[in-house]
Protein backbone atom coordinates (compact mmCIF):
# COMPACT_ATOMS: atom_id res chain seq x y z
CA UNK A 1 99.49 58.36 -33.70
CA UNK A 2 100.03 57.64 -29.67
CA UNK A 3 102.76 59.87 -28.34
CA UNK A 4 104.70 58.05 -25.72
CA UNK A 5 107.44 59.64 -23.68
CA UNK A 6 110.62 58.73 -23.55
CA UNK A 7 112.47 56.88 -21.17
CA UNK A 8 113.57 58.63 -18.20
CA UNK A 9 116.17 60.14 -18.08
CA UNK A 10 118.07 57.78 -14.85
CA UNK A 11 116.67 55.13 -16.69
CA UNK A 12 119.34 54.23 -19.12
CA UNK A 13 121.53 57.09 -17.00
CA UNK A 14 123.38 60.08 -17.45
CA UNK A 15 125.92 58.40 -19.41
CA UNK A 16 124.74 57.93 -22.26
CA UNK A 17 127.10 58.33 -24.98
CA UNK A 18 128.06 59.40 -27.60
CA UNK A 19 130.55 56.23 -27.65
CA UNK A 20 133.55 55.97 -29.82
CA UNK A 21 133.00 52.08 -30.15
CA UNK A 22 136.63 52.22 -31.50
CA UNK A 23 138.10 53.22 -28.51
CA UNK A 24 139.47 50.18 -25.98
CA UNK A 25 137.07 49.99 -23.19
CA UNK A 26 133.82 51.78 -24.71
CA UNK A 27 131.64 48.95 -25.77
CA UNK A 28 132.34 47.65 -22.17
CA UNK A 29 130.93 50.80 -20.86
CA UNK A 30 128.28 51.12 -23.24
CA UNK A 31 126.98 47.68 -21.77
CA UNK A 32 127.18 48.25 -18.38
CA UNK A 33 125.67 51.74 -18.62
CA UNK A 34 122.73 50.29 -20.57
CA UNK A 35 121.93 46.99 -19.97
CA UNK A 36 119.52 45.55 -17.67
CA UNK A 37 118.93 42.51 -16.50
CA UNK A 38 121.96 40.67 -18.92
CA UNK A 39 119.57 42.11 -21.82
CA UNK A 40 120.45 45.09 -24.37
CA UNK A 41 118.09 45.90 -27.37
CA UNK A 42 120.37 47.28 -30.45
CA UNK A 43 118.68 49.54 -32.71
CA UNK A 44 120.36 50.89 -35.66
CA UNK A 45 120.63 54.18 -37.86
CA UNK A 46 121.74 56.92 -39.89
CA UNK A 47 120.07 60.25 -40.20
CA UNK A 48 117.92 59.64 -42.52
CA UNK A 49 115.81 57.24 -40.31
CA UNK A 50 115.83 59.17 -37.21
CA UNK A 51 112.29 59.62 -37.16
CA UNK A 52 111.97 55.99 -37.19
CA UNK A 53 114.63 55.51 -35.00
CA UNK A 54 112.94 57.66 -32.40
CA UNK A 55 109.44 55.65 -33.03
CA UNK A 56 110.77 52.35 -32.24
CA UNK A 57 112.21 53.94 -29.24
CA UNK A 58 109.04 55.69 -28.23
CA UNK A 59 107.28 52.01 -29.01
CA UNK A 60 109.72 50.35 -26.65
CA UNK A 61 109.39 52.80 -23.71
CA UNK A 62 105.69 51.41 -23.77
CA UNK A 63 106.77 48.27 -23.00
CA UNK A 64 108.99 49.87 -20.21
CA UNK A 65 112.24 48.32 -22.45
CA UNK A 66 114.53 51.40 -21.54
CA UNK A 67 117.73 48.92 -22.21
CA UNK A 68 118.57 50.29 -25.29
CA UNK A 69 121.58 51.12 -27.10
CA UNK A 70 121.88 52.44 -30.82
CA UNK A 71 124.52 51.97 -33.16
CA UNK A 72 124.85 55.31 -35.10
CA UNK A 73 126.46 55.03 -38.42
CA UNK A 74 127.77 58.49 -37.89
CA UNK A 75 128.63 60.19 -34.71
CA UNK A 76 125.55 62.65 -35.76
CA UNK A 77 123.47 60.13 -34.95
CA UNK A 78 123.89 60.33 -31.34
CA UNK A 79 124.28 64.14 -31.58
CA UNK A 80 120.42 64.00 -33.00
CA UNK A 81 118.91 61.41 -30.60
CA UNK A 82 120.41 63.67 -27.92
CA UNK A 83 118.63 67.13 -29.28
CA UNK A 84 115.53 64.65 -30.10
CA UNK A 85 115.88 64.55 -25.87
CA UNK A 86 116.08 61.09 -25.94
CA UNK A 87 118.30 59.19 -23.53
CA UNK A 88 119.17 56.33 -24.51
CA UNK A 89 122.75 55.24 -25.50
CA UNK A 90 124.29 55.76 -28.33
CA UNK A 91 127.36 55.12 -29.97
CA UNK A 92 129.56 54.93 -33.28
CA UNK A 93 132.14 53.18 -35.29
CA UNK A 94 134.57 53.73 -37.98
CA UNK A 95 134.82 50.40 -39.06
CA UNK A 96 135.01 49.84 -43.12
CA UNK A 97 135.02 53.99 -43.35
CA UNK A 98 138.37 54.55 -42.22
CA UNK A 99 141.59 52.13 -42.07
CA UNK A 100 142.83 49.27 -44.11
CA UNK A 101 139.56 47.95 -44.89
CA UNK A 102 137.92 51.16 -46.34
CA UNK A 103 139.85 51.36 -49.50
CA UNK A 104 138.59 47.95 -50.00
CA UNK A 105 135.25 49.26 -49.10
CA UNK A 106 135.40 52.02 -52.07
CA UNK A 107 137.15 49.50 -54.30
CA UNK A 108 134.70 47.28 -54.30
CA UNK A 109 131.68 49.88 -54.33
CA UNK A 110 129.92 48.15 -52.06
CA UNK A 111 127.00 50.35 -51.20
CA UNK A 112 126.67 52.65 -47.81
CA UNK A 113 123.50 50.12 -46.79
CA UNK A 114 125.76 47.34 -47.02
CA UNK A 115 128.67 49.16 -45.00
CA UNK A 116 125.73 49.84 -42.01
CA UNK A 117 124.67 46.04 -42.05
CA UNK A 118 128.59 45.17 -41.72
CA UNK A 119 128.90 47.44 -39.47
CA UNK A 120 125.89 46.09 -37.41
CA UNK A 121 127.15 42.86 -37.71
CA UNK A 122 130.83 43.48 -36.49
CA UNK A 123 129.12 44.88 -33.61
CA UNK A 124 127.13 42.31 -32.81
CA UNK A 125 130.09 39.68 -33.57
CA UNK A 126 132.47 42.29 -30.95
CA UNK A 127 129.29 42.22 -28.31
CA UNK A 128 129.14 37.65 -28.62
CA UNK A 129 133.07 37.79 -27.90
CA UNK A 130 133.63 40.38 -25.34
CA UNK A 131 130.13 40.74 -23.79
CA UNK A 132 129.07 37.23 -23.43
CA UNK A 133 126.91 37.55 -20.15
CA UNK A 134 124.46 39.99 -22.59
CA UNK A 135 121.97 38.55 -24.30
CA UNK A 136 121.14 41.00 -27.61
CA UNK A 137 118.17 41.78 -29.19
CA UNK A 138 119.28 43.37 -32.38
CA UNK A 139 116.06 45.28 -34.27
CA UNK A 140 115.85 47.19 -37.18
CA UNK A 141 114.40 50.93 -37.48
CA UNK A 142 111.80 50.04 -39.83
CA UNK A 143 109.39 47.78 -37.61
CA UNK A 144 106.81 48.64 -35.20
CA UNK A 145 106.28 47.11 -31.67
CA UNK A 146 102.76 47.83 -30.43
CA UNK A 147 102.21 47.58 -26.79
CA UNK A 148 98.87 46.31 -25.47
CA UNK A 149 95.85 48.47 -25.39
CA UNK A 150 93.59 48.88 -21.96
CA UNK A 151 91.27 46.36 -23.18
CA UNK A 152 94.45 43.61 -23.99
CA UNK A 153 93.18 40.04 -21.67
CA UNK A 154 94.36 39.11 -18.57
CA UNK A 155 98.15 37.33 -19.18
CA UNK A 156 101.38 38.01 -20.25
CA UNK A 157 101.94 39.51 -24.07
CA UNK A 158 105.27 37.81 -24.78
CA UNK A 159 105.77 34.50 -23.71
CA UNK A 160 109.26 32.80 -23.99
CA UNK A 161 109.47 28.94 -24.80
CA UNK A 162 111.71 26.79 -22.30
């Protein structure tokens, strides 16, 4: 296994969370702190995947993407990533585990994956409507991005299509 630092630490900057994503004004801040470019890469977990959490990470610093922002299904999430020493941002929600919509939530026994992906998804529907000048790259914990080895050919390694 290649170890790979971690970003450094002005790269996403000081601020990086945690974030109270329920609170007005923080997924605003989340995005300007971490952002570059108009891009953000949103990784999500609990703490149960941290480990893989903090591999993708590690992956993505190789690639110098330091523009990252996780959505932690707990606020112990970003408590870990921050003892882990990694900087990137982090934040949380309460949505479907506290409110109106949680009793529905227990009602209907959905399951806590399900609750995550909904909650993923309500963030990413909150980033389209108030964030619209970020473009999102939303990945999951359990997926490995390789960066090129020394002896990768001349050219670029992702290519976008017009």
């Amino acid at each position: 296994m290649r170890s790979t630092p971690l970003p450094p630490t002005e790269l996403p900057s000081a601020a990086h969370g945690p974030y109270n994503l329920d609170t007005p004004g923080a997924l605003h801040a989340a995005v300007q702190s971490h952002s570059r470019g108009g891009e953000l890469i949103l990784l999500h977990a609990d703490r149960r995947r941290l480990r893989l959490l903090l591999n993708l990470i590690a992956e993505l610093a190789a690639w110098e993407s330091h523009h990252i922002f996780v959505l932690g299904f707990a606020a112990a999430v970003c408590a870990d990533l921050a003892q882990a020493g990694s900087t990137v941002g982090c934040g949380y929600t309460s949505y479907l585990r506290t409110g109106p919509l949680a009793a529905d939530v227990v009602k209907s026994g959905i399951s806590f994956n399900y609750v995550a992906w909904l909650q993923k998804s309500h963030l990413l529907r909150r980033l389209i409507e108030e964030e619209p000048a970020v473009n999102v790259l939303a990945l999951d914990t359990d997926m490995t991005v390789h960066a090129p080895g020394p002896d990768t050919g001349p050219g670029p390694n992702l290519t976008l299509t017009p």
